[in-house]
N, C-alpha and C. Protein backbone atom coordinates (compact mmCIF):
# COMPACT_ATOMS: atom_id res chain seq x y z
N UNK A 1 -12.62 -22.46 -51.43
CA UNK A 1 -11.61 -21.51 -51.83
C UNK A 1 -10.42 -21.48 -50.87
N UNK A 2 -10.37 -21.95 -49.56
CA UNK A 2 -9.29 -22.04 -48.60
C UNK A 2 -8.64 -23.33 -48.98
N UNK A 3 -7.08 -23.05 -49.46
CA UNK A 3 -6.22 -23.93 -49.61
C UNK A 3 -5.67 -24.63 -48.62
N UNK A 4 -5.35 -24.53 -47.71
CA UNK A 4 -5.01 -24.30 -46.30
C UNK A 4 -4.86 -23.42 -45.41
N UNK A 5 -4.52 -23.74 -44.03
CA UNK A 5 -3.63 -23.01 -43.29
C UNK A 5 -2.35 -23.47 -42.99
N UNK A 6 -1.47 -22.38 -43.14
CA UNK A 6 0.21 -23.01 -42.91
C UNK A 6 0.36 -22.24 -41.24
N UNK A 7 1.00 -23.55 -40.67
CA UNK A 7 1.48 -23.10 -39.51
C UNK A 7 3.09 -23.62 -39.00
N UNK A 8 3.69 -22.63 -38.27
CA UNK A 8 5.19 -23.00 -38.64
C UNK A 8 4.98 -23.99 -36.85
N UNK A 9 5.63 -24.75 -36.91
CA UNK A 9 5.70 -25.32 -35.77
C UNK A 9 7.08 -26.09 -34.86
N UNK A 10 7.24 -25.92 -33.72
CA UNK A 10 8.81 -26.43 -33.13
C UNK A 10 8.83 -28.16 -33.49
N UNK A 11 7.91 -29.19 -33.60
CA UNK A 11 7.69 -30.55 -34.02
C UNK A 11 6.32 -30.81 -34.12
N UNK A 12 6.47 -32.29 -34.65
CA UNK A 12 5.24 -32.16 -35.12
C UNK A 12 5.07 -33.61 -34.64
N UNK A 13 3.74 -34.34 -34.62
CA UNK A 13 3.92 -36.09 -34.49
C UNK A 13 3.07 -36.78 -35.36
N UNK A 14 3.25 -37.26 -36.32
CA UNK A 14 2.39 -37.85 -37.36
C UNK A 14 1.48 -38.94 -36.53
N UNK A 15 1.98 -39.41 -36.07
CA UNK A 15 0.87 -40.32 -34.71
C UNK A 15 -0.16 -39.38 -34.08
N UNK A 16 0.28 -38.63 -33.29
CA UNK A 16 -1.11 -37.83 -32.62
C UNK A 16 -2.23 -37.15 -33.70
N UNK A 17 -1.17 -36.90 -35.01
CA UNK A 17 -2.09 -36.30 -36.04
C UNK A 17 -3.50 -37.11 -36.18
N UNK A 18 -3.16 -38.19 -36.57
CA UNK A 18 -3.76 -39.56 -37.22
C UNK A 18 -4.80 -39.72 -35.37
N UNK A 19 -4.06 -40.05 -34.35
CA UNK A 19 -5.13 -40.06 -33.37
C UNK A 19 -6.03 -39.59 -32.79
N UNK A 20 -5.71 -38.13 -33.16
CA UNK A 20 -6.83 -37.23 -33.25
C UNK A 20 -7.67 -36.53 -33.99
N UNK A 21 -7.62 -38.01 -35.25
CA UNK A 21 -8.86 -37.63 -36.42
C UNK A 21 -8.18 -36.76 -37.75
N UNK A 22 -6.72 -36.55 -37.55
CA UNK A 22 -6.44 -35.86 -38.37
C UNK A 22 -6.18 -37.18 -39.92
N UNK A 23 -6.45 -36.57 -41.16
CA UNK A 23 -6.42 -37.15 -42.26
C UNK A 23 -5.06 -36.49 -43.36
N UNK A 24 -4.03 -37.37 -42.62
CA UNK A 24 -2.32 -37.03 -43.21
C UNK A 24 -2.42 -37.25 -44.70
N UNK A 25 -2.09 -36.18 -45.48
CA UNK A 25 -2.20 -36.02 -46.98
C UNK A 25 -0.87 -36.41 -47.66
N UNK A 26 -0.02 -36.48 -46.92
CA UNK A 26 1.15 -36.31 -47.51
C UNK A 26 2.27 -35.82 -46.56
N UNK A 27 3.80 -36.44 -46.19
CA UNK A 27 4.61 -35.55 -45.17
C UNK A 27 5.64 -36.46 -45.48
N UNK A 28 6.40 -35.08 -46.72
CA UNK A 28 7.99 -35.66 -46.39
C UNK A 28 8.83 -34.05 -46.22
N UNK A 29 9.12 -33.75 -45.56
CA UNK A 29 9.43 -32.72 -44.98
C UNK A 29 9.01 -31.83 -44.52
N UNK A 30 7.58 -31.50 -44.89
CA UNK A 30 6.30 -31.09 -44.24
C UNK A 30 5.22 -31.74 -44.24
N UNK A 31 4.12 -31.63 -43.34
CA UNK A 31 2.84 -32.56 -43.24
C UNK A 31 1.71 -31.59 -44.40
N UNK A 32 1.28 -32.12 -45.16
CA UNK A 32 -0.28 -31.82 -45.43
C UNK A 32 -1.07 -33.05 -44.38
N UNK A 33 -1.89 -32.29 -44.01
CA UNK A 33 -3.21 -32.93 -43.24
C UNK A 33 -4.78 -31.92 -43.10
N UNK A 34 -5.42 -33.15 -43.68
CA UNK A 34 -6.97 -32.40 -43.59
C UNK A 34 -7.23 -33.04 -41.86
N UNK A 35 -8.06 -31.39 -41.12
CA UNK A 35 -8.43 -31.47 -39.53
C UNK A 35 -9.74 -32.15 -39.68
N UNK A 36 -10.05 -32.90 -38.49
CA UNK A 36 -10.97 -33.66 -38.39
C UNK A 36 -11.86 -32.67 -38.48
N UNK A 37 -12.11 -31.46 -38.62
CA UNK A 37 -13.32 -30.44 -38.94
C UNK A 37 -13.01 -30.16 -40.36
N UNK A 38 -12.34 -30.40 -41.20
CA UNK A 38 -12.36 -30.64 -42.70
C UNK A 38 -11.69 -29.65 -43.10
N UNK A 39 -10.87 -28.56 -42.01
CA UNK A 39 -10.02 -27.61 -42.83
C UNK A 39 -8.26 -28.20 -43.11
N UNK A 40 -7.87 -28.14 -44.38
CA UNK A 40 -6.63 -28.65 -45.05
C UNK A 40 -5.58 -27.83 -44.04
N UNK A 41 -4.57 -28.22 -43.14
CA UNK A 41 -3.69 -27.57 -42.87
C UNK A 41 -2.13 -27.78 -43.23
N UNK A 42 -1.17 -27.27 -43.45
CA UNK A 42 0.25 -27.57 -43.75
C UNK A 42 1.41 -27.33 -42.33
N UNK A 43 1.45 -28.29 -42.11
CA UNK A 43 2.58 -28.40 -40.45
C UNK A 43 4.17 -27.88 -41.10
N UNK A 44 5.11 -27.30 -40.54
CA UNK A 44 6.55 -26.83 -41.24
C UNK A 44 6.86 -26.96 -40.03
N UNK A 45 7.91 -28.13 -39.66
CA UNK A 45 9.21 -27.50 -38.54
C UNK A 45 10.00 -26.58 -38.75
N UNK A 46 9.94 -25.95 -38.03
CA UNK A 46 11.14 -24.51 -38.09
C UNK A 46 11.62 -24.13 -37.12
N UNK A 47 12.71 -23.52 -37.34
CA UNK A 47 13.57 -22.38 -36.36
C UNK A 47 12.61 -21.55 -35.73
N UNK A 48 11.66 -20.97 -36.74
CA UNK A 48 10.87 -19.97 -36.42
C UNK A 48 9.66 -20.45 -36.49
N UNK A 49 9.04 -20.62 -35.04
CA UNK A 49 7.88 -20.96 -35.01
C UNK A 49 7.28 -19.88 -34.57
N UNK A 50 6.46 -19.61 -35.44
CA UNK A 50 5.00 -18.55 -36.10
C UNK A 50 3.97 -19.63 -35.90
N UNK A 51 3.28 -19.94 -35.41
CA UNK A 51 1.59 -21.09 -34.92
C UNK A 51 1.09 -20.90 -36.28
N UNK A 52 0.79 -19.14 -36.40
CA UNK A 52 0.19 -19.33 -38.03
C UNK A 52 0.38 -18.41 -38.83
N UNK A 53 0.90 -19.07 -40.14
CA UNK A 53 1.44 -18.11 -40.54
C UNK A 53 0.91 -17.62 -41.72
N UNK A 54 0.02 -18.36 -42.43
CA UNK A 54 -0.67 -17.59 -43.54
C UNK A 54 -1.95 -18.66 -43.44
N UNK A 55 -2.91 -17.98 -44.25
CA UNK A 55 -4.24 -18.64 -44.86
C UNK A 55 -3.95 -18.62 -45.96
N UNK A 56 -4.19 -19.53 -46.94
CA UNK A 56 -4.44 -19.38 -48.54
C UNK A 56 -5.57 -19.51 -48.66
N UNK A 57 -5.42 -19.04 -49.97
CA UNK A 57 -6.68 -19.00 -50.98
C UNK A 57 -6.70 -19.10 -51.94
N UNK A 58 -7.62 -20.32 -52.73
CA UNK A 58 -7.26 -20.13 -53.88
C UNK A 58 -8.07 -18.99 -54.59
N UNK A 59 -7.55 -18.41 -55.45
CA UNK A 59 -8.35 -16.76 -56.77
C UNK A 59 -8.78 -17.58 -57.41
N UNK A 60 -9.96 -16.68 -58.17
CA UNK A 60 -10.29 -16.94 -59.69
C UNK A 60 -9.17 -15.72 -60.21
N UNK A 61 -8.72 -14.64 -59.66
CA UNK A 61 -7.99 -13.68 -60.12
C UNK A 61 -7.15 -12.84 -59.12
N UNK A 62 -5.70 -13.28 -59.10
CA UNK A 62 -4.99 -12.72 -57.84
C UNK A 62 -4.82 -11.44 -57.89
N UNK A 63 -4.72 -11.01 -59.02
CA UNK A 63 -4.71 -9.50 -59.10
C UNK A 63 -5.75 -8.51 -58.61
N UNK A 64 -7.36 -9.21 -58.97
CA UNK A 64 -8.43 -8.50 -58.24
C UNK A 64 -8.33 -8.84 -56.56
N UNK A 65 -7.88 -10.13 -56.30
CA UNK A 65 -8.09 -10.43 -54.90
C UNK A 65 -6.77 -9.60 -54.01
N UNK A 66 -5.64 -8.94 -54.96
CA UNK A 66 -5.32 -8.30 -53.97
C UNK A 66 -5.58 -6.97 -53.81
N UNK A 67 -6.39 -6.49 -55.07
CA UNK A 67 -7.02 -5.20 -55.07
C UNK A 67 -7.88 -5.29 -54.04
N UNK A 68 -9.00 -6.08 -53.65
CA UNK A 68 -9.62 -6.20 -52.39
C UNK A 68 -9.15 -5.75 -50.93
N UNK A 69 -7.86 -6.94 -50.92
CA UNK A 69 -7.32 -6.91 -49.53
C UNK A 69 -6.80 -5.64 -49.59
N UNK A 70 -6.41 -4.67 -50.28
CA UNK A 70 -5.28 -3.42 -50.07
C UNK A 70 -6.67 -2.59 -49.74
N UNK A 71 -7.38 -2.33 -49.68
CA UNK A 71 -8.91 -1.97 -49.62
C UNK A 71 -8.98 -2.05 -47.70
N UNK A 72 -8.68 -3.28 -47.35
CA UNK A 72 -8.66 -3.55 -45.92
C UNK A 72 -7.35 -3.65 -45.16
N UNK A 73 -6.81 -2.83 -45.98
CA UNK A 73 -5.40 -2.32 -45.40
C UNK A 73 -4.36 -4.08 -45.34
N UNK A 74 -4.47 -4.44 -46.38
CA UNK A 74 -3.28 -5.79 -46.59
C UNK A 74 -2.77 -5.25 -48.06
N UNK A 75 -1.27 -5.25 -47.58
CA UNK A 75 -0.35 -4.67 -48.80
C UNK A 75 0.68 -6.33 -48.66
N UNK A 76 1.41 -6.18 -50.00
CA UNK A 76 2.19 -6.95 -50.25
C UNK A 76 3.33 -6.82 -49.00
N UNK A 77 3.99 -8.19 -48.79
CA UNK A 77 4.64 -8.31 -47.80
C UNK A 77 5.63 -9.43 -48.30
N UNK A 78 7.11 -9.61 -47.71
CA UNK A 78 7.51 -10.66 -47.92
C UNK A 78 6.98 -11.69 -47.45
N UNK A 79 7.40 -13.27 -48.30
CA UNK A 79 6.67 -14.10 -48.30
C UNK A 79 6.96 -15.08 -46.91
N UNK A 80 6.53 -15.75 -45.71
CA UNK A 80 7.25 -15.74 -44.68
C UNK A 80 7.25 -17.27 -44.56
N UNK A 81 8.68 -17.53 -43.90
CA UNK A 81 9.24 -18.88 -44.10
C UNK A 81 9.67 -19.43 -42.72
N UNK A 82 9.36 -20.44 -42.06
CA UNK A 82 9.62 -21.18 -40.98
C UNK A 82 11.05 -21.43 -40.72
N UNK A 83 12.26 -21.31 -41.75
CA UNK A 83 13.32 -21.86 -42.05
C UNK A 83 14.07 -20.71 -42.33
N UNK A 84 15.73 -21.34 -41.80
CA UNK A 84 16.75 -19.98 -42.19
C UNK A 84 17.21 -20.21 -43.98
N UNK A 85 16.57 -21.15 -44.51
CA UNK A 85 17.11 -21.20 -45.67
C UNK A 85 15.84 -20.72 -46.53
N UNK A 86 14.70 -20.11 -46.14
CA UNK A 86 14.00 -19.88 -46.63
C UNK A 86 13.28 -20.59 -48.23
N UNK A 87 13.03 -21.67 -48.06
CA UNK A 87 12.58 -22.95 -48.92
C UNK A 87 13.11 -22.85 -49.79
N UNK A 88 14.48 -23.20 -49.72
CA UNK A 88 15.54 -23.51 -50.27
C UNK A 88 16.04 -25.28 -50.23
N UNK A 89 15.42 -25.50 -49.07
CA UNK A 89 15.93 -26.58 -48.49
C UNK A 89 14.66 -27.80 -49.01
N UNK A 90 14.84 -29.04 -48.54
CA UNK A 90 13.65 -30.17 -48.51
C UNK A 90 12.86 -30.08 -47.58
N UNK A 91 12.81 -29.40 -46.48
CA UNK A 91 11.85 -29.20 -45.38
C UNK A 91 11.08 -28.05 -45.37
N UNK A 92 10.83 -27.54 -46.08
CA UNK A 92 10.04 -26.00 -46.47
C UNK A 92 9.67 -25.77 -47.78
N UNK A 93 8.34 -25.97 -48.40
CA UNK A 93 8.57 -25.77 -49.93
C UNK A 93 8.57 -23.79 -49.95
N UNK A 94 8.71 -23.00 -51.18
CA UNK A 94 9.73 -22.19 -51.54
C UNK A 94 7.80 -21.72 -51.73
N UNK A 95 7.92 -20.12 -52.21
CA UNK A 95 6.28 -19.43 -52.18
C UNK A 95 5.92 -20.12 -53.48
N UNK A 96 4.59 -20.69 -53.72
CA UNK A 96 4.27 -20.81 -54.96
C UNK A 96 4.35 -19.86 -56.48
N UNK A 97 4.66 -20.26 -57.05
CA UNK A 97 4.67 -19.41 -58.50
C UNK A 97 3.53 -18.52 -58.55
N UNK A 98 3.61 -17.56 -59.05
CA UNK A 98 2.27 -16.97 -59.12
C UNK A 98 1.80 -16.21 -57.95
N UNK A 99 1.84 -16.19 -56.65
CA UNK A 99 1.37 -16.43 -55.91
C UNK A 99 1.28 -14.80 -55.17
N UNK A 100 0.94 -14.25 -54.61
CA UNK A 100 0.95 -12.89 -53.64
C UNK A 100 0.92 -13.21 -52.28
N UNK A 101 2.04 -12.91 -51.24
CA UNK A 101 1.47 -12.47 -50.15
C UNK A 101 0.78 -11.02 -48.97
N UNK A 102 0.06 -10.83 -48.71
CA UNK A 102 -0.33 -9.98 -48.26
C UNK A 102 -0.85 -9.78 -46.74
N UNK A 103 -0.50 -8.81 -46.31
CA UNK A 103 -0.55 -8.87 -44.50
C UNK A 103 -1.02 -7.33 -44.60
N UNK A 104 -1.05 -7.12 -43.23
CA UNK A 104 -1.47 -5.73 -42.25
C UNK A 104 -0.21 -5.17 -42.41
N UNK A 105 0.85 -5.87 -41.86
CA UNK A 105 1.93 -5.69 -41.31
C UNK A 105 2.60 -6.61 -41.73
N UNK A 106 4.15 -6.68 -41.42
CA UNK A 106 5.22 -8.07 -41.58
C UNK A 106 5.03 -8.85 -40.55
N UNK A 107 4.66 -8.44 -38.76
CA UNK A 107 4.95 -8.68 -38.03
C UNK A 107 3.52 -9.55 -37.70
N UNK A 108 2.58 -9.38 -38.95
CA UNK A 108 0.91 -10.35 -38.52
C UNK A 108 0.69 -11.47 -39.50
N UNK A 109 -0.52 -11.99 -38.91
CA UNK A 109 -0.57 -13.07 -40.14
C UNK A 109 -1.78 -12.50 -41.32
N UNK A 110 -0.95 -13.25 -42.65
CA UNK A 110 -1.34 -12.85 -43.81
C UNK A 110 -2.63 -13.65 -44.25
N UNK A 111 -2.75 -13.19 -45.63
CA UNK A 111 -3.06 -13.97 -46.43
C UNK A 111 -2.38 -14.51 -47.61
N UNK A 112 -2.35 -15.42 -47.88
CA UNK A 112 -1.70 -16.40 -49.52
C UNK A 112 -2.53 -16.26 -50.82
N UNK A 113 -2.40 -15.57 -51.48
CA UNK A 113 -3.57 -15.41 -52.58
C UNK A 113 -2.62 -16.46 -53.95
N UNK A 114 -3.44 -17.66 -53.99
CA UNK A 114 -2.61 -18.46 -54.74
C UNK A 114 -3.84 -18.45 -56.00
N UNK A 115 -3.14 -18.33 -57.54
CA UNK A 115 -3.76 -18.46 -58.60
C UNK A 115 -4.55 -19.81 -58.83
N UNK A 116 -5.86 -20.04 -58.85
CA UNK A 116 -6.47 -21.31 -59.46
C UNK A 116 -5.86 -21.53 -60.61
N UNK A 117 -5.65 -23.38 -60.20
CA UNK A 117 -4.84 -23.65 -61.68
C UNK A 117 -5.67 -23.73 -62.77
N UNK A 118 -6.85 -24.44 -62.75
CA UNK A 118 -7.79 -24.65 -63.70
C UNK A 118 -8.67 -23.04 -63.34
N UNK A 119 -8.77 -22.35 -64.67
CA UNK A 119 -9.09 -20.78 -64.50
C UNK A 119 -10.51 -21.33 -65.12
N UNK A 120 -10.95 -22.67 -66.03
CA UNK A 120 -12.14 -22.93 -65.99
C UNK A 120 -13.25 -23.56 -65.30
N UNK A 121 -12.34 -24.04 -64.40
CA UNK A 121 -12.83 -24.61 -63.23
C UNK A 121 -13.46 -23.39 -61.63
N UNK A 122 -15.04 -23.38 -61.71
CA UNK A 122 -15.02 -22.49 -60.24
C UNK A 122 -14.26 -23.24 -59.09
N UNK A 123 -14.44 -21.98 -58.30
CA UNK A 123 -13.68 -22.27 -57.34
C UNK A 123 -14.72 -22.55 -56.28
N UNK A 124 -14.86 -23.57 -55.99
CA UNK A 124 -15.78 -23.68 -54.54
C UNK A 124 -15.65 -23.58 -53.38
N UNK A 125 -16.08 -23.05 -52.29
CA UNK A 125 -15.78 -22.06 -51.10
C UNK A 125 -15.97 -23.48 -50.15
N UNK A 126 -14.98 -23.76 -49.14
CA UNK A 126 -14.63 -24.89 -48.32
C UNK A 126 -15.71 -24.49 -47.56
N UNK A 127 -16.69 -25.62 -47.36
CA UNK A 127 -17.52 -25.00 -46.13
C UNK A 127 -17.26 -24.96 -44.56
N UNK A 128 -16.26 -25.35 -44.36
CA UNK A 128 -15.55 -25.67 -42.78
C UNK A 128 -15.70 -24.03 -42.19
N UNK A 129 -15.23 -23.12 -43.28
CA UNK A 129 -14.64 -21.88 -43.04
C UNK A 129 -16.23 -20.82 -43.03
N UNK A 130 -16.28 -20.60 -42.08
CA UNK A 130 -17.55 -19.90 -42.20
C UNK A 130 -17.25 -18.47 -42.52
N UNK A 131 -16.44 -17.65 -41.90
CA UNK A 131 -15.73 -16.40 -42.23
C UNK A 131 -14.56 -16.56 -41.79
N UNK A 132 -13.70 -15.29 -42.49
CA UNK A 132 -12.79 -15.19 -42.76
C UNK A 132 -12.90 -13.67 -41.52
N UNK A 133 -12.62 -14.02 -40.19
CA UNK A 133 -12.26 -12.65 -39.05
C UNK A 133 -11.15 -11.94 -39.04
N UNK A 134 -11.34 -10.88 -39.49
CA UNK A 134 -10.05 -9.15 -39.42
C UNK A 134 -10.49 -9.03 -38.32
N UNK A 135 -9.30 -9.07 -37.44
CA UNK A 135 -9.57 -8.42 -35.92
C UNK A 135 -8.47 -7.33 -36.47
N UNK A 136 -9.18 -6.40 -35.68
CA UNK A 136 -8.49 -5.06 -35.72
C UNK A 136 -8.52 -4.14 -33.96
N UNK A 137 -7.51 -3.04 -33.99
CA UNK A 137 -7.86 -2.25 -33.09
C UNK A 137 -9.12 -0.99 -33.65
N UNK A 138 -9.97 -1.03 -32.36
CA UNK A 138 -10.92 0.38 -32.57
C UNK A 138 -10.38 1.80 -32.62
N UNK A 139 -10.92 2.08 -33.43
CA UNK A 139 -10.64 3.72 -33.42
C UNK A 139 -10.46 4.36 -32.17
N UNK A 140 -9.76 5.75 -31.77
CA UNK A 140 -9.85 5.85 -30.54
C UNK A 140 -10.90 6.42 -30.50
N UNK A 141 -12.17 6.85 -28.88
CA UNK A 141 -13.26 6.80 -28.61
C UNK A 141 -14.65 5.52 -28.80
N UNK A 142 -13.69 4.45 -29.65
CA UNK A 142 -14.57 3.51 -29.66
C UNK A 142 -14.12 2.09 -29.44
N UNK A 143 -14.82 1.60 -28.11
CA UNK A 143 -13.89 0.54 -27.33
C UNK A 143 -14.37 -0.76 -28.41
N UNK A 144 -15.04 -0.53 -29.07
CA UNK A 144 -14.96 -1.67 -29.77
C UNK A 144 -16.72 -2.80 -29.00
N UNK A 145 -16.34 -3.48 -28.53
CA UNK A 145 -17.51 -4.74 -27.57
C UNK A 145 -17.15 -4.05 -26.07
N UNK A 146 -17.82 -3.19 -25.55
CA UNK A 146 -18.06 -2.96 -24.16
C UNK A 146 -19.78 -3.60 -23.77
N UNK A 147 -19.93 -2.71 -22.64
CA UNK A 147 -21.25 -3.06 -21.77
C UNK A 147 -21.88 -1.94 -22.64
N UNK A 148 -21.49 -1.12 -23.15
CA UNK A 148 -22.33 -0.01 -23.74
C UNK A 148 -22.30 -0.03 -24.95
N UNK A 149 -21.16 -0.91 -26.17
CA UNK A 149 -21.72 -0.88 -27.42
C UNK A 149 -22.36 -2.21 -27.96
N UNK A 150 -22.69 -1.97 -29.23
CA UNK A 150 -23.48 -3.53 -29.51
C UNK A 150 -22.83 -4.35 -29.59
N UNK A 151 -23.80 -5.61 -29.32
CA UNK A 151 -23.21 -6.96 -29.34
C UNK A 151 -22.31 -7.11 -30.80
N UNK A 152 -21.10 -8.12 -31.32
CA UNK A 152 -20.18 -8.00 -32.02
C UNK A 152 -20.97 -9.24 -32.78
N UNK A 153 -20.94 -8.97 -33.80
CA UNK A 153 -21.56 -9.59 -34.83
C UNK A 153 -20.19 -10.69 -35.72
N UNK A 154 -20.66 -12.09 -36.07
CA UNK A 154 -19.58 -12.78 -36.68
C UNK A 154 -20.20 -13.14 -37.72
N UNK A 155 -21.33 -12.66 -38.38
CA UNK A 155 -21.51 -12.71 -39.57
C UNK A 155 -20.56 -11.92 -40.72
N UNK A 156 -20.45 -12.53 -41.65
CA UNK A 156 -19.80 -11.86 -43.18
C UNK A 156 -20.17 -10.47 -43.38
N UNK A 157 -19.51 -9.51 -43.14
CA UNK A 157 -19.61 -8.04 -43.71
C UNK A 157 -19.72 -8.16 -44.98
N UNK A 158 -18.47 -8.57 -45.46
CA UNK A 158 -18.29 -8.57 -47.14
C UNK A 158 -17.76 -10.07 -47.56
N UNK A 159 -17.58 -9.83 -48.53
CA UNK A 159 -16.94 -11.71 -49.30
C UNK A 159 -15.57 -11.15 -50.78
N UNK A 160 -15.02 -11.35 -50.16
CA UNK A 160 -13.68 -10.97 -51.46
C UNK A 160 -13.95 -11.81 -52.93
N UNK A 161 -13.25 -11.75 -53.68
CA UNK A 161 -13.35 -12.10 -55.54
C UNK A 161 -13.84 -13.38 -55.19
N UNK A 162 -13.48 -14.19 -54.43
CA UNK A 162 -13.28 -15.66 -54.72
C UNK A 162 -14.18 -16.42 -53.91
N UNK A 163 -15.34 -15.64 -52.95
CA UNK A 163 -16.18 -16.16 -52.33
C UNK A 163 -16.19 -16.52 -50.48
N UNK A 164 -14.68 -15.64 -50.30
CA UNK A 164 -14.11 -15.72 -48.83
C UNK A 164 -14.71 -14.97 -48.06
N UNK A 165 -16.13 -15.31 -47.12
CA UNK A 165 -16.96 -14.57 -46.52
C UNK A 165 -15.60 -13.57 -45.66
N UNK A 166 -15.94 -12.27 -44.75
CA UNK A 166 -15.19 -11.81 -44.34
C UNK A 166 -15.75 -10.72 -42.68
N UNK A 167 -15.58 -10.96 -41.62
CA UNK A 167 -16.40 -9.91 -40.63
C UNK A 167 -14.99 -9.70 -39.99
N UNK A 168 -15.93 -8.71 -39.44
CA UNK A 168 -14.75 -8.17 -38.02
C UNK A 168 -14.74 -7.83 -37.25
N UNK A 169 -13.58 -8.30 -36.22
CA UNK A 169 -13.91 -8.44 -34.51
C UNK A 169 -13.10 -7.35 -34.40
N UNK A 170 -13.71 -6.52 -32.97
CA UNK A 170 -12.45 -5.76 -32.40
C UNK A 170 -11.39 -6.57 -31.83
N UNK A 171 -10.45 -6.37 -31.42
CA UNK A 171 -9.43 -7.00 -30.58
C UNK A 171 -9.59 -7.31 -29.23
N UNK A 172 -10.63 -6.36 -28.45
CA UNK A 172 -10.79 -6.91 -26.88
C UNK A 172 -11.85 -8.10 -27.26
N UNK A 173 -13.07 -7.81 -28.40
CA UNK A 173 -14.08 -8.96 -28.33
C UNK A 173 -12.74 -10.33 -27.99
N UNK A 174 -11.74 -10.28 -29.52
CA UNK A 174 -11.09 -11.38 -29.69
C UNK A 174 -10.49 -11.87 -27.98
N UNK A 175 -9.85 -10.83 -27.13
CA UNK A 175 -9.18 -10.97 -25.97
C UNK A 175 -10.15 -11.27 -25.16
N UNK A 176 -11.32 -11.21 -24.79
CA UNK A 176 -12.31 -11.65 -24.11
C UNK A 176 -12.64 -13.18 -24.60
N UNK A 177 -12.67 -13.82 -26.04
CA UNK A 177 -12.86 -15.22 -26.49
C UNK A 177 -11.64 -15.94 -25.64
N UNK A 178 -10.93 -15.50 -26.03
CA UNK A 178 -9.22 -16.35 -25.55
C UNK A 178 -9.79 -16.14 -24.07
N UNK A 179 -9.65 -15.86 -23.19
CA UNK A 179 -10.15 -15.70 -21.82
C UNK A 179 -11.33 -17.21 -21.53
N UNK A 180 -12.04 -16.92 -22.20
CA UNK A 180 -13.15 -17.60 -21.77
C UNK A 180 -12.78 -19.36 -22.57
N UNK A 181 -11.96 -18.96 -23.49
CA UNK A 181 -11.83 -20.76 -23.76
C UNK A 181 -10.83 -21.38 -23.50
N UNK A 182 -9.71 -20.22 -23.38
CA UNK A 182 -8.65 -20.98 -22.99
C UNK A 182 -8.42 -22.01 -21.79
N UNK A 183 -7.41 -22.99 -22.27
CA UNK A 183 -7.55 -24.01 -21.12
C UNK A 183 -7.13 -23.69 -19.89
N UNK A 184 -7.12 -24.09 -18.88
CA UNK A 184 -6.32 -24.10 -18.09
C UNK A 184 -4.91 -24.28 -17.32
N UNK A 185 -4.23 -23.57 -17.32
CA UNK A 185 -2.71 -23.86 -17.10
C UNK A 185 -2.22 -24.99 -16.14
N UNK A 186 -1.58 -26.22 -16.60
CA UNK A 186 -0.77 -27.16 -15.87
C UNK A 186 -0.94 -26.73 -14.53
N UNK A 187 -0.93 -27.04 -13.29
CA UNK A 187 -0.27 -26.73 -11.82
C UNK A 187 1.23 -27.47 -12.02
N UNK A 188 2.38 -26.46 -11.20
CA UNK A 188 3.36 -27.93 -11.36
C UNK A 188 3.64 -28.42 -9.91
C-alpha cells in the first residue's frame, strides 16, 4: 500500500544511487528509485529542500482514509512542493488527481492518500514497511519513555482503511534513537 516516499533534495547522483543498490525506475526531472531495502522512493531537486516530505499511500477509499487520519489529528493541508513553480514546471510533477494531502501541521511531514487506480484490484501492503510511526509530544505529566515509564513499544496500535500498520513513539523515545545511531560528525 506505500507508494513511495517523496523527498525534496539540494542534488541528487544517479551513480551513487545505482552504487548503492539503489534500483533507478525512471529520472527525467525527478528520480523514481526502488531502495535496496525495497521501499519505492521519489528524489525532487529543489529550492526547498524538505529530506521528507510526504509518504503515500495507495486507498482502496481516500475519503475513508482521510476520515481515519483526521481521527489522529491529520487535517487537509496544502499540497507541498520542492519548487517555486510549484509543479508547474518539468522538474516537479504537479499533486496527483484525486489525491488528499494530510499533515499534523503545514510545517510536518504528511501523508499522500492517493486513490487506487484499479478499485478491483486489492491493494497489497509493501512489506519493507513494517509500521507506519506518529511520533508525537506527551501530554504534560507524562514524559513519554523515561527510567520510570514502560518500555515504548513499535508494534502496530492500529492499521488505517488500506492496511498501513500504525504505532507511536513519543518524541524523546524518537530523540534518544537519533542519538544513538547517528553518525559521527566529520573532524575538520
Amino acid at each position: 500500500s506505500i507508494a513511495y516516499l517523496q523527498l525534496g533534495v539540494p542534488q541528487y547522483r544517479i551513480s551513487q544511487m545505482v552504487k548503492y543498490g539503489g534500483n533507478v525506475l525512471d529520472a527525467y526531472g525527478w528520480v523514481n528509485v526502488v531502495s535496496p531495502s525495497g521501499l519505492p522512493v521519489r528524489g525532487i531537486v529543489g529550492i526547498t529542500a524538505d529530506p521528507m516530505m510526504f509518504l503515500a499511500v495507495n486507498c482502496v477509499d481516500v475519503a475513508k482514509s482521510e476520515e481515519f487520519y483526521a481521527k489522529l489529528g491529520f487535517v487537509r493541508q496544502e499540497y507541498p512542493y520542492a519548487r517555486l513553480n510549484k509543479g508547474q514546471g518539468q522538474f516537479e510533477p504537479p499533486q496527483p488527481p484525486k489525491s488528499v494531502y494530510v499533515a499534523p501541521s503545514p510545517n510536518s511531514m504528511g501523508i499522500l492518500l492517493l486513490q487506487n487506480k484499479n478499485r478491483k484490484k486489492a491493494i497489497v501492503p509493501n512489506p519493507v514497511l513494517r509500521t507506519l510511526n506518529v511520533v508525537y509530544a506527551p501530554s504534560e505529566g507524562d514524559t513519554g519513555n523515561n527510567d520510570s515509564s514502560p518500555a515504548v513499544s513499535l508494534d502496530p496500535v492500529v492499521v488505517d482503511p488500506s492496511s498501513v500498520p500504525i504505532s507511536f513513539i513519543p518524541v524523546d523515545y524518537l530523540e534518544k534513537e537519533i542519538k544513538v545511531t547517528a553518525l559521527p560528525m566529520p573532524s575538520n
